[in-house]
N, C-alpha and C. Protein backbone atom coordinates (compact mmCIF):
# COMPACT_ATOMS: atom_id res chain seq x y z
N UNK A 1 0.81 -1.20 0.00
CA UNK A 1 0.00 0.00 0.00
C UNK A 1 0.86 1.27 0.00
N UNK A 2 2.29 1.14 0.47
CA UNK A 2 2.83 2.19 0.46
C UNK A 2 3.87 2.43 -0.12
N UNK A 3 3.72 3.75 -1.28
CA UNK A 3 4.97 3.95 -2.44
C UNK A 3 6.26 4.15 -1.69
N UNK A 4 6.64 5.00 -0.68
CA UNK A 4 7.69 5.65 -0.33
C UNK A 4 7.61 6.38 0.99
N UNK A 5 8.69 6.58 1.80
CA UNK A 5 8.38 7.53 2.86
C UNK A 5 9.47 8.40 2.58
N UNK A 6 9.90 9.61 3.30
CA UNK A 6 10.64 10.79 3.13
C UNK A 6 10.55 11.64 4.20
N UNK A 7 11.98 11.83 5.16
CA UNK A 7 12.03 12.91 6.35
C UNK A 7 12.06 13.87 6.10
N UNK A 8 11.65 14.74 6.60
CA UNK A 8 11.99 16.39 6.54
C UNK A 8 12.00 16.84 7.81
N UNK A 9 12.01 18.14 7.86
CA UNK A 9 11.81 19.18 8.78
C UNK A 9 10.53 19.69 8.28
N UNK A 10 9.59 20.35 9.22
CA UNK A 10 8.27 21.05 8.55
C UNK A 10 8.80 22.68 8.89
N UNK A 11 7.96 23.86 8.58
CA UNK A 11 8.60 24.85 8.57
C UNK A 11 8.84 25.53 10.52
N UNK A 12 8.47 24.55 10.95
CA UNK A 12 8.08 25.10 12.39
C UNK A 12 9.33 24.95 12.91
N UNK A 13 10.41 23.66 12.20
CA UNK A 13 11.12 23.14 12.87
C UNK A 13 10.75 21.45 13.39
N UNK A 14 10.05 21.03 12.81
CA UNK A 14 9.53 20.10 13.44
C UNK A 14 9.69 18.39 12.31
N UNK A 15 10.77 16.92 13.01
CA UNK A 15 10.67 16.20 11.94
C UNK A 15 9.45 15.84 11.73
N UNK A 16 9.30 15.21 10.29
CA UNK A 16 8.22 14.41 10.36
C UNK A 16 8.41 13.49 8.47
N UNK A 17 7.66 12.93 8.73
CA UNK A 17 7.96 11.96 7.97
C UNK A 17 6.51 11.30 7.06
N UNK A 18 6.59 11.93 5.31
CA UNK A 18 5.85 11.89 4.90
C UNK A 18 5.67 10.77 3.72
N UNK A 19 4.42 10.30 3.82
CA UNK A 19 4.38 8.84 3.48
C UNK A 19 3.68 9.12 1.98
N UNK A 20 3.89 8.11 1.15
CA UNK A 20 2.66 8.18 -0.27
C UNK A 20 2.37 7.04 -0.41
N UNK A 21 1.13 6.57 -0.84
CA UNK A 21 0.38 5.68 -1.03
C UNK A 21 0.64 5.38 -2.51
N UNK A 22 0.34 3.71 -2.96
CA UNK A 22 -0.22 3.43 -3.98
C UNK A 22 -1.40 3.87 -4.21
N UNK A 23 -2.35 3.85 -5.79
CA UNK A 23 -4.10 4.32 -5.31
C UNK A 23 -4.79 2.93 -5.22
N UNK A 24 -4.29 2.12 -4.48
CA UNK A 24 -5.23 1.37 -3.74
C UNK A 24 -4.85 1.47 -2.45
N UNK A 25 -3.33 1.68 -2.25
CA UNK A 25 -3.39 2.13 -0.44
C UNK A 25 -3.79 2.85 -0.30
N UNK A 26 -4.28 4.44 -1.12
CA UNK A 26 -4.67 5.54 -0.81
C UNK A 26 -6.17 5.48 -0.49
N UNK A 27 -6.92 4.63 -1.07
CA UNK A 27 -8.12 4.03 -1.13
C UNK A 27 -8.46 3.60 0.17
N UNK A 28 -7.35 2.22 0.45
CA UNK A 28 -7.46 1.80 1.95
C UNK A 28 -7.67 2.77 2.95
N UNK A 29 -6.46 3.41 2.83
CA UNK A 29 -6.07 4.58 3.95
C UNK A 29 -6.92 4.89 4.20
N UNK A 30 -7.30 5.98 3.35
CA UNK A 30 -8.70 6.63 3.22
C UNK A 30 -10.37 6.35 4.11
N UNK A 31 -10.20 5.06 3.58
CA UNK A 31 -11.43 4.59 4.55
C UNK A 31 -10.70 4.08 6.15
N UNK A 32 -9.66 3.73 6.53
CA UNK A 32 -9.26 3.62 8.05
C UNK A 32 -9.00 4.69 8.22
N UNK A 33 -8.45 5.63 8.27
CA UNK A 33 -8.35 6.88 8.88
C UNK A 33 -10.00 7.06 8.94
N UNK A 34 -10.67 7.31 8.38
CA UNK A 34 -12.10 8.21 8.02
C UNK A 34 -12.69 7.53 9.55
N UNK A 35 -12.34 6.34 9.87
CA UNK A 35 -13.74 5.59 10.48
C UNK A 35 -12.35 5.57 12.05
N UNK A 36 -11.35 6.02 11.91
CA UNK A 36 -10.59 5.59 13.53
C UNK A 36 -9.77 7.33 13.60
N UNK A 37 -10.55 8.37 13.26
CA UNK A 37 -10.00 9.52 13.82
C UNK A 37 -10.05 9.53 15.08
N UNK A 38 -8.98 10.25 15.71
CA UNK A 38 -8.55 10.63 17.55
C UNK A 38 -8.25 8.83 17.77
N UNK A 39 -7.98 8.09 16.80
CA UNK A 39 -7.23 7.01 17.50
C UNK A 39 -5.72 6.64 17.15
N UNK A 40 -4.47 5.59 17.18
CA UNK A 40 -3.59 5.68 17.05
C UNK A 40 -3.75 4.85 16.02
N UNK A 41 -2.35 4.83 15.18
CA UNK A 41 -2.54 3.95 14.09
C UNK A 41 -0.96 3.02 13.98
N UNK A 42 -1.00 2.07 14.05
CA UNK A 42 0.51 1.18 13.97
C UNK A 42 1.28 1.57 12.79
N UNK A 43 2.21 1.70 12.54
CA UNK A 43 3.52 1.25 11.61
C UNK A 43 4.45 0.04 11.91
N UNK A 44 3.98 -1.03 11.48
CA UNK A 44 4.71 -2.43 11.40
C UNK A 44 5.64 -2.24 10.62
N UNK A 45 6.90 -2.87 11.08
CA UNK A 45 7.93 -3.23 10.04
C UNK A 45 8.36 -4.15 10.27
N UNK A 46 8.57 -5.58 9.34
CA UNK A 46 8.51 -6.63 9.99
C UNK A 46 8.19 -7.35 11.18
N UNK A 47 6.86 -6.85 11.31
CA UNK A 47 5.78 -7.78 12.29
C UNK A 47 5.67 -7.19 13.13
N UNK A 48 6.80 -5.88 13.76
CA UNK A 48 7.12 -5.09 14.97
C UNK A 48 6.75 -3.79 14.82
N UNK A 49 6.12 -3.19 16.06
CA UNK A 49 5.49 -1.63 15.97
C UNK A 49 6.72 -1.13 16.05
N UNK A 50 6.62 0.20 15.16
CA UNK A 50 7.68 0.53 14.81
C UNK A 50 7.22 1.88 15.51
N UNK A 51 6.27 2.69 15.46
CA UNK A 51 5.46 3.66 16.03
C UNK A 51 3.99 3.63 15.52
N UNK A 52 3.23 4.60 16.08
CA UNK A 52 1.57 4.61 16.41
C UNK A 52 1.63 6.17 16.32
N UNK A 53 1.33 6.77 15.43
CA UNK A 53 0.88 8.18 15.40
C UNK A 53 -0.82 8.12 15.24
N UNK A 54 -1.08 8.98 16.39
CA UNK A 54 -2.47 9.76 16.18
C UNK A 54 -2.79 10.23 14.77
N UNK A 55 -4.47 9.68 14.27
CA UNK A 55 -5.03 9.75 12.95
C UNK A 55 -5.61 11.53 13.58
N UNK A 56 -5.53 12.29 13.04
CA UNK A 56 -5.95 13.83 13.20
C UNK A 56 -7.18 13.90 12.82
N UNK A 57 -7.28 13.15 11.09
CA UNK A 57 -8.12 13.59 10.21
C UNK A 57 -8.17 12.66 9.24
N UNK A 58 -9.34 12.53 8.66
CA UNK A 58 -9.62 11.50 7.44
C UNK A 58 -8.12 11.69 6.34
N UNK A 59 -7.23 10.55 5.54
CA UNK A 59 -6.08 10.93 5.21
C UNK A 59 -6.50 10.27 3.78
N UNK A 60 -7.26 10.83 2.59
CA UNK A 60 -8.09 10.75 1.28
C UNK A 60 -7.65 10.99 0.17
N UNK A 61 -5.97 11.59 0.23
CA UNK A 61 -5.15 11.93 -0.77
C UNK A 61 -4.11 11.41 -1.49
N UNK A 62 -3.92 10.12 -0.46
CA UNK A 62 -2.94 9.21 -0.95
C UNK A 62 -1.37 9.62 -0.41
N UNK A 63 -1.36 10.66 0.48
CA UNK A 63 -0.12 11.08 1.54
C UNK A 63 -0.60 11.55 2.93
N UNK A 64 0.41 10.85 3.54
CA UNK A 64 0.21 11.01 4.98
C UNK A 64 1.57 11.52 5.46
N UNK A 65 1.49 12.44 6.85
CA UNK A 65 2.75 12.36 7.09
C UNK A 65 1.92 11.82 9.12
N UNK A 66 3.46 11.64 9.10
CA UNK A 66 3.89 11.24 10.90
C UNK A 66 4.59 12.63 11.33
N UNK A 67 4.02 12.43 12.82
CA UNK A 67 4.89 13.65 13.98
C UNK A 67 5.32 13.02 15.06
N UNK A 68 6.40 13.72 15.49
CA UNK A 68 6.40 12.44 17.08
C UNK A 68 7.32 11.92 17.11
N UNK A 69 8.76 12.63 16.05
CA UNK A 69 9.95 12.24 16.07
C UNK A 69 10.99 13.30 17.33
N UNK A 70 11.54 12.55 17.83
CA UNK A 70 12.56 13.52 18.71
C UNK A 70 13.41 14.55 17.52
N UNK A 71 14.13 14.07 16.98
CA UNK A 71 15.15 14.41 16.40
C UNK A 71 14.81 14.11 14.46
N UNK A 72 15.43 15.08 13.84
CA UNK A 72 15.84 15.19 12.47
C UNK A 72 16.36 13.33 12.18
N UNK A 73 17.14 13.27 12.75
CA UNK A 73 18.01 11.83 12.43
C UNK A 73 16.79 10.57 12.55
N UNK A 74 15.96 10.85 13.77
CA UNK A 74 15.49 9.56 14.07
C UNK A 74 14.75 9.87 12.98
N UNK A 75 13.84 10.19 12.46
CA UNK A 75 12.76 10.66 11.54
C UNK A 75 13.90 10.03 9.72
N UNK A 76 14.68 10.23 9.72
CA UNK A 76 15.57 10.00 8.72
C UNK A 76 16.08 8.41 8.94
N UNK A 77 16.11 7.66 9.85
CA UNK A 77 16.16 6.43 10.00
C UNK A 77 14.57 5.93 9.64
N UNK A 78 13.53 6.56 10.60
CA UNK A 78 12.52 5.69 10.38
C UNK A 78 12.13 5.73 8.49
N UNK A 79 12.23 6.56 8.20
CA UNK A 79 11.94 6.62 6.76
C UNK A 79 12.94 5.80 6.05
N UNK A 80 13.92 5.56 6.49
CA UNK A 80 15.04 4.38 5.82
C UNK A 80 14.54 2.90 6.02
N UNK A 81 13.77 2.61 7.25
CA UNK A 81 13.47 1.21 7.40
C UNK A 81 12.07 1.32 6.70
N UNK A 82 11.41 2.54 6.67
CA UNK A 82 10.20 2.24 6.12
C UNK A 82 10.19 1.52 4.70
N UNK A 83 11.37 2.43 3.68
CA UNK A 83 11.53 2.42 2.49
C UNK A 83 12.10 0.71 2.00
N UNK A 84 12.95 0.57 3.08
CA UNK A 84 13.64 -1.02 2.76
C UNK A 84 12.50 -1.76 3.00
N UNK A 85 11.54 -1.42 4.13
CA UNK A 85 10.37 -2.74 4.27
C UNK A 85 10.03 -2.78 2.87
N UNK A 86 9.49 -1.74 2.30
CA UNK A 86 8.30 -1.38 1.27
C UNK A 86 9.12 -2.03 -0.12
N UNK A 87 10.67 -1.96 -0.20
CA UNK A 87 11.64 -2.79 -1.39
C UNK A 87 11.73 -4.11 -1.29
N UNK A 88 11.16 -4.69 -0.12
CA UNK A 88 11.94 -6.31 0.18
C UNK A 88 9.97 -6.39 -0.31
N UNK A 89 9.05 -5.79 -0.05
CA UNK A 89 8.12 -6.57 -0.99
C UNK A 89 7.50 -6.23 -2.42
């Protein structure tokens, strides 16, 4: 379901880490976010929670991003394991 992830900084100063969908993950997405807003949502990477960011808002566009990184770096790792999960299938 998921094309790619990518760290940044947002303009606040803040990492975060923005995800893109295939358009059938975007599809998926779309309807779990819509129906589990104000709840948390897993990131598995190989079988293991990797983190759980709070759904804000219905996510219908086929990109999501994550907040809730300490640091620039960690946010730049998690998007490195995201990207290798998403190559090994």
């Amino acid at each position: 379901a998921l094309k790619s992830a990518t760290a940044r900084i947002t303009r606040q100063g803040f990492p975060v880490i923005y995800r893109a969908f295939t358009p059938e993950g975007a599809k998926w997405f779309g309807s779990v976010t819509g129906q589990n807003v104000g709840k948390r949502i897993a990131i598995l990477i190989d079988g293991h929670v990797y983190c759980a960011p709070k759904i804000a808002s219905p996510i219908t566009n086929g990109k999501a991003e994550a907040v809730g990184f300490a640091t620039e770096a960690e946010a730049i790792k998690s998007a490195q394991k995201i990207n290798d999960a998403i190559s090994k299938h």
